[in-house]
Every structure is written in structure tokens, then in C-alpha cells.
N, C-alpha and C. Protein backbone atom coordinates (compact mmCIF):
# COMPACT_ATOMS: atom_id res chain seq x y z
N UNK A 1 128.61 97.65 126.50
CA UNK A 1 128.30 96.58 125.55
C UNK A 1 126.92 96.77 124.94
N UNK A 2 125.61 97.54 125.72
CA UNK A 2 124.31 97.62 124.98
C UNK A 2 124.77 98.43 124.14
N UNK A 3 125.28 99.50 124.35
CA UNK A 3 125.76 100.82 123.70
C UNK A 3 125.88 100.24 122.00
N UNK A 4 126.84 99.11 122.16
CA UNK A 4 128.10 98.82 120.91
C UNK A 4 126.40 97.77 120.29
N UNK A 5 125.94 96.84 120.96
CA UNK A 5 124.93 96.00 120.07
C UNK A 5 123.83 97.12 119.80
N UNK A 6 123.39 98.27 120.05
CA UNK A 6 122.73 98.78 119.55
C UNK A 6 122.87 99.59 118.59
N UNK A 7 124.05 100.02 118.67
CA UNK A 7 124.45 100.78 117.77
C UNK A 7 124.73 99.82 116.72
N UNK A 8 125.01 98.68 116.43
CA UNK A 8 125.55 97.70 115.28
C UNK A 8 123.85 97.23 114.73
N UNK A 9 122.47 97.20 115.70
CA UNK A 9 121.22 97.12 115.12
C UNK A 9 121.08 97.86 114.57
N UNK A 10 121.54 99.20 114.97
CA UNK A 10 120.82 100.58 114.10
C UNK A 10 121.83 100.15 112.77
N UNK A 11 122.54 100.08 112.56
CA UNK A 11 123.35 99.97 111.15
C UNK A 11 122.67 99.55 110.52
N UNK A 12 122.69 97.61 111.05
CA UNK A 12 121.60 96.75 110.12
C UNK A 12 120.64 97.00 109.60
N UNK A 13 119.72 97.80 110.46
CA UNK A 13 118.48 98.28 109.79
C UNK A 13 118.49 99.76 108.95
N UNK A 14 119.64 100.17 109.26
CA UNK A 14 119.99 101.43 108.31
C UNK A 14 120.43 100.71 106.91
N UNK A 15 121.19 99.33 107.08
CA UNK A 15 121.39 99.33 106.10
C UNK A 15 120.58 98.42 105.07
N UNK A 16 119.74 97.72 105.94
CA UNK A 16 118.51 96.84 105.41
C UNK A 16 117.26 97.99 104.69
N UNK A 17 117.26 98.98 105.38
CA UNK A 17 116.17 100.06 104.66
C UNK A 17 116.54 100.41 103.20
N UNK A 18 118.47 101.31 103.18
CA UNK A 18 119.28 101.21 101.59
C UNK A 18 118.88 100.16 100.79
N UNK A 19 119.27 98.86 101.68
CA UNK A 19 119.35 97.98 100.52
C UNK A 19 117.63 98.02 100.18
N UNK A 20 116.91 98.29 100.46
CA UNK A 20 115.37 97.78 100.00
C UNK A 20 115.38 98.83 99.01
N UNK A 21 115.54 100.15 99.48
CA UNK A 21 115.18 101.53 98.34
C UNK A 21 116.26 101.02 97.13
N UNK A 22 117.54 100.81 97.53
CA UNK A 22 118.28 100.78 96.51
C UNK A 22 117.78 99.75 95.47
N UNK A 23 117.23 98.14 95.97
CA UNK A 23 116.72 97.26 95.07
C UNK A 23 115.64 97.68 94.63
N UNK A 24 114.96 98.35 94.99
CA UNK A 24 113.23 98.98 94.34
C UNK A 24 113.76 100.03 92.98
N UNK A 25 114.59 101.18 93.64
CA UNK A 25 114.96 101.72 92.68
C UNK A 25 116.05 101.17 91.59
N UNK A 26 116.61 100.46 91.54
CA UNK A 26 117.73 99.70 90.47
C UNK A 26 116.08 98.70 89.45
N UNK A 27 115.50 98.06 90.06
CA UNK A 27 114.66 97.27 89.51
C UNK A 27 113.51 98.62 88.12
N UNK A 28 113.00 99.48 89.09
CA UNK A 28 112.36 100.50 88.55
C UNK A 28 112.40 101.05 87.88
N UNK A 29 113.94 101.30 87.51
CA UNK A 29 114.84 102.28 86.51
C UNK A 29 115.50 101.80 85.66
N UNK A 30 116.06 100.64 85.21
CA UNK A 30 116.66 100.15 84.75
C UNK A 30 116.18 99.63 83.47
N UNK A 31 117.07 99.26 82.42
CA UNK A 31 116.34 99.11 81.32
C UNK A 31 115.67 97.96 81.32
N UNK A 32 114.65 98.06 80.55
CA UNK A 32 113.17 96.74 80.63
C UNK A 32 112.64 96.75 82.08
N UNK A 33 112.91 97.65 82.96
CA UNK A 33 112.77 97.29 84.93
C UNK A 33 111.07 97.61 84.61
N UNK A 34 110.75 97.93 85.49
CA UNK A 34 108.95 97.79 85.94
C UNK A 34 108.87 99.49 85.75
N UNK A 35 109.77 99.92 85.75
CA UNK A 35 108.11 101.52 85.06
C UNK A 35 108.49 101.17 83.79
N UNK A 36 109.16 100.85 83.04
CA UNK A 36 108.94 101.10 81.16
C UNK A 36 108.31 99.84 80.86
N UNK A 37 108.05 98.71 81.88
CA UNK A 37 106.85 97.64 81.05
C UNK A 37 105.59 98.13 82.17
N UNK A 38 105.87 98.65 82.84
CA UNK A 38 104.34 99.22 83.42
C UNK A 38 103.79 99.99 82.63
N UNK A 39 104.60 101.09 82.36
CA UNK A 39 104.03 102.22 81.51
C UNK A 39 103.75 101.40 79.78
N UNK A 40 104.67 101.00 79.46
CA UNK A 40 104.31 100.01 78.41
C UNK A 40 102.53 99.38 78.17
N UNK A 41 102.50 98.62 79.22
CA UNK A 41 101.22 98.08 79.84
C UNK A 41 100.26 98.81 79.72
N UNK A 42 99.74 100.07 80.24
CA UNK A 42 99.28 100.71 80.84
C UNK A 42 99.24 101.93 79.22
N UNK A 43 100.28 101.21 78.37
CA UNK A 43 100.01 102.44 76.96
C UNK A 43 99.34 101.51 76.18
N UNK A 44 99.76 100.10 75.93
CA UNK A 44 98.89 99.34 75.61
C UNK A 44 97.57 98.82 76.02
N UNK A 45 96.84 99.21 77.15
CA UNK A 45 95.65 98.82 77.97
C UNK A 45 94.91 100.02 77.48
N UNK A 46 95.33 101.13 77.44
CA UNK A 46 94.34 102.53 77.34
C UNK A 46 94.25 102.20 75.91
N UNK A 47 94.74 101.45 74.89
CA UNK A 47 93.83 100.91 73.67
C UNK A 47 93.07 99.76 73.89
N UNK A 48 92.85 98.90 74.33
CA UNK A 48 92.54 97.69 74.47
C UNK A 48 91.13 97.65 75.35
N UNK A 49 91.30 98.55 76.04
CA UNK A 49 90.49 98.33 77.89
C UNK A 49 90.39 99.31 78.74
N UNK A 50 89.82 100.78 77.72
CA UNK A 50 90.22 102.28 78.24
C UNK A 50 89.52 102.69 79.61
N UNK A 51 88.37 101.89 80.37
CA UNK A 51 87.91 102.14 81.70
C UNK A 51 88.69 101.55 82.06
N UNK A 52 89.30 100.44 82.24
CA UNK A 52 90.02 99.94 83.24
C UNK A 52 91.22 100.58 83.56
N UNK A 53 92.05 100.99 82.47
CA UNK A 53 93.29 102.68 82.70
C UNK A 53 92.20 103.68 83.32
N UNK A 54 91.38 104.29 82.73
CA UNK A 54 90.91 105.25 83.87
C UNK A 54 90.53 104.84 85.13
N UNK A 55 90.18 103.64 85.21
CA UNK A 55 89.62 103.15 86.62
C UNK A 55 91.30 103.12 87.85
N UNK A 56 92.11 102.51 87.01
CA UNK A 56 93.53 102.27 87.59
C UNK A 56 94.08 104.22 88.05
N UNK A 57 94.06 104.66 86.86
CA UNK A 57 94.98 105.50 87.44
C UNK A 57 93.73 106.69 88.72
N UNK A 58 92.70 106.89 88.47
CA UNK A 58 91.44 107.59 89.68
C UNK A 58 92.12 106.49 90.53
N UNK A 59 92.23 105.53 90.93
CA UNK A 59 92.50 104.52 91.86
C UNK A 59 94.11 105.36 92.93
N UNK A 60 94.67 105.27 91.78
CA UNK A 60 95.79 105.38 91.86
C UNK A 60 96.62 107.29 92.75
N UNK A 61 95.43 108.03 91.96
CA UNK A 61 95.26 109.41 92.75
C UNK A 61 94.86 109.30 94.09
N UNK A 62 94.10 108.52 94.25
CA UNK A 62 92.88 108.38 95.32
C UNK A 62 93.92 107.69 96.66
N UNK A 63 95.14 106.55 96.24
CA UNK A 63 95.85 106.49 97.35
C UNK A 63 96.95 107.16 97.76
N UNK A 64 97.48 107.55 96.32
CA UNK A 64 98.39 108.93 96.84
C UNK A 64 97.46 109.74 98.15
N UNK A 65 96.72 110.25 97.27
CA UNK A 65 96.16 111.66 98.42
C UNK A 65 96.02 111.44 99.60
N UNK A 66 95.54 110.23 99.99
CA UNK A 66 95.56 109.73 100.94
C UNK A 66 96.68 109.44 101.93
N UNK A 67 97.52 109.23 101.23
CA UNK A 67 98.91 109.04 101.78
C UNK A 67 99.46 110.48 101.93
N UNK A 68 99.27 111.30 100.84
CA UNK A 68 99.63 112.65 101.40
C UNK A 68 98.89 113.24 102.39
N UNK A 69 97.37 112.73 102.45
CA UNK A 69 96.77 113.72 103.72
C UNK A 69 97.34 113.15 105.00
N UNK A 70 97.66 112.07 104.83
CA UNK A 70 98.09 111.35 106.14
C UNK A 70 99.58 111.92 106.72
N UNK A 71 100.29 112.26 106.08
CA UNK A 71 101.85 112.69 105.84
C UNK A 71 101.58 113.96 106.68
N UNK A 72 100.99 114.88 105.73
CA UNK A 72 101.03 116.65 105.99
C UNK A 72 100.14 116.71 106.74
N UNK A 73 98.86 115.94 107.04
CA UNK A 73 97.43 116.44 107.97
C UNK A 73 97.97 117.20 109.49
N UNK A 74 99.29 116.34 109.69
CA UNK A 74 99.79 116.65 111.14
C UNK A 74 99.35 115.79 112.09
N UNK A 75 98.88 114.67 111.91
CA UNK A 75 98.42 113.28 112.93
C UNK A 75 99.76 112.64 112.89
N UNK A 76 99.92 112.95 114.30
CA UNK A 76 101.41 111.81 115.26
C UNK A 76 100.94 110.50 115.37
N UNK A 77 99.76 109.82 115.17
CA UNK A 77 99.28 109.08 115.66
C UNK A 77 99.33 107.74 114.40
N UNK A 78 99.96 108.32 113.34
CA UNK A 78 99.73 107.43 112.09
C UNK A 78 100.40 106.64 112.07
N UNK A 79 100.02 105.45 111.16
CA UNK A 79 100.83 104.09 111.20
C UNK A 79 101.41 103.98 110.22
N UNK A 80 101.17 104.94 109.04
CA UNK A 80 101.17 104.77 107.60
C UNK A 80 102.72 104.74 107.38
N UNK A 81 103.70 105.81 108.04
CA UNK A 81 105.25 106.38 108.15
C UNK A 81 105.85 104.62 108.49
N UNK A 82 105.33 103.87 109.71
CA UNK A 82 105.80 102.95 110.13
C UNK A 82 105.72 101.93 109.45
N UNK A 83 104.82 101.23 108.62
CA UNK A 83 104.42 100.49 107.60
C UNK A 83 105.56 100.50 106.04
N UNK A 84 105.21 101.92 105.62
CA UNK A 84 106.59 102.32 104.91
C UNK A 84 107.81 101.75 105.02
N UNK A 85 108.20 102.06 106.72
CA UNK A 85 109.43 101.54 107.06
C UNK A 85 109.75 99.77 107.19
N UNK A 86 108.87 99.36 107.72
CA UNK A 86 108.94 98.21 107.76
C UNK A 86 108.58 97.33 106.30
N UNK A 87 108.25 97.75 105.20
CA UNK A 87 107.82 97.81 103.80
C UNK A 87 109.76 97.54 103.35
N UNK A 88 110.00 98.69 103.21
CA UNK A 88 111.58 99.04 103.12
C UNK A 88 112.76 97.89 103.66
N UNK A 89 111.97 97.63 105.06
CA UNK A 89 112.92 96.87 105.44
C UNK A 89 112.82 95.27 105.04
N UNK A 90 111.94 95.24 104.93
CA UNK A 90 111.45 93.67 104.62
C UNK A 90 112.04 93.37 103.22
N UNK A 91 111.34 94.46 102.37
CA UNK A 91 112.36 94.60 101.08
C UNK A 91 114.05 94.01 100.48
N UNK A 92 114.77 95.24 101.59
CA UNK A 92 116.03 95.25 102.11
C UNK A 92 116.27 93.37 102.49
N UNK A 93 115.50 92.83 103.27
CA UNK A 93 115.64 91.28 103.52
C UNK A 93 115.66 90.87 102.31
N UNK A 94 114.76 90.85 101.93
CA UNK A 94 114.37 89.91 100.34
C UNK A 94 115.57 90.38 99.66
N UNK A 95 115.99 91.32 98.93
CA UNK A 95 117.22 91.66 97.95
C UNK A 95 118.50 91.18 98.97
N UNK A 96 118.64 91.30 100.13
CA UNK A 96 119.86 90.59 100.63
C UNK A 96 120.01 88.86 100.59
N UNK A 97 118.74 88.27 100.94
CA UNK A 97 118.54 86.96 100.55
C UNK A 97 118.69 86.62 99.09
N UNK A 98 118.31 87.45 98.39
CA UNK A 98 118.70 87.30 96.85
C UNK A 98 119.64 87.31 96.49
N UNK A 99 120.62 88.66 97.14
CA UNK A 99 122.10 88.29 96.39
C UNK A 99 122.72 87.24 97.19
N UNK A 100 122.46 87.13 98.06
CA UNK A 100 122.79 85.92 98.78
C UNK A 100 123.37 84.75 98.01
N UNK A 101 121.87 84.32 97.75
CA UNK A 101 121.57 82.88 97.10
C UNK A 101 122.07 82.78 95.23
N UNK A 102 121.52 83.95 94.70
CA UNK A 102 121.90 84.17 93.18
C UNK A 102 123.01 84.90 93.03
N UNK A 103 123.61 86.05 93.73
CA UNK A 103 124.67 86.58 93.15
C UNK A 103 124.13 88.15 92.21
N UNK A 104 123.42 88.30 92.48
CA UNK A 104 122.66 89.55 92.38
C UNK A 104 121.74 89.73 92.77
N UNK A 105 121.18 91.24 92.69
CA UNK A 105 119.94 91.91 93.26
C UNK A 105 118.61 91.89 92.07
């Protein structure tokens, strides 16, 4: 019986992680979704307010790399992988509570 409830947690959260990537990416990609009014934003700001685009995107390198040194450095010890996951999953909650309640994601 632990066997069968654990194995039915691992699903949930296998499938609570999908549903988070899948709602991030459907939202992201989609027409009018958040990169073409980000990028929108962000084409209109570099006229308007051109340090603050350079300030954003140096910002923006600066946590990638970070996230990549943390990834490839080879430290077992990082929290950053777990955060991610639990990021994902929390996600995955929110878009399931959504279609829930509205009837879409």
C-alpha cells in the first residue's frame, strides 16, 4: 500500500511540475502572451528610457550566469535546482486552481 500511495505522489507532482511548464510556456508563446508584450515593452523603453533597458538587460546577464555557474560549477550542495522545482510546482498549483475555478489555463 506505501508502494501504490507513493507512487500515485510521484505522478501528482510529475504532473503538477507539466502542468506549471506547460502553463508558463502556453502563456509565453502565445499570441499577445508575455514575450511579444515584454519584448514589445522593452522595444518601446530602449526609446523612451535607454539606461534603464541597459540597466535591465546587464541585470538580466548577471542572473543567468549565475544560475549557470551554479548548474555546471559542480556544487551538490545547491539549492538553486530545488527552488526551480518547487517554482514549477507551485506554478503547476496555481494553473490547476485556475482551470479549476475559470475553465482555462
Amino acid at each position: 500500500m506505501k508502494k501504490i500511495l507513493t507512487l500515485l505522489g510521484m505522478l501528482l507532482v510529475g504532473a503538477l511540475i507539466l502542468l506549471g511548464i506547460g502553463g508558463i510556456a502556453y502563456h509565453l508563446f502565445r499570441d499577445q502572451g508575455w514575450l511579444s508584450r515584454g519584448l514589445g515593452a522593452l522595444w518601446e523603453a530602449q526609446y523612451e528610457a535607454p539606461i534603464i533597458t541597459t540597466v535591465l538587460i546587464v541585470a538580466a546577464f548577471f542572473v543567468f550566469r549565475a544560475l549557470y555557474k551554479t548548474e555546471i560549477g559542480g556544487k551538490r550542495d545547491s539549492k538553486v535546482p530545488d527552488f526551480v522545482l518547487f517554482a514549477f510546482i507551485a506554478t503547476g498549483i496555481f494553473f490547476l486552481g485556475r482551470l479549476l475555478t475559470t475553465g482555462h489555463i
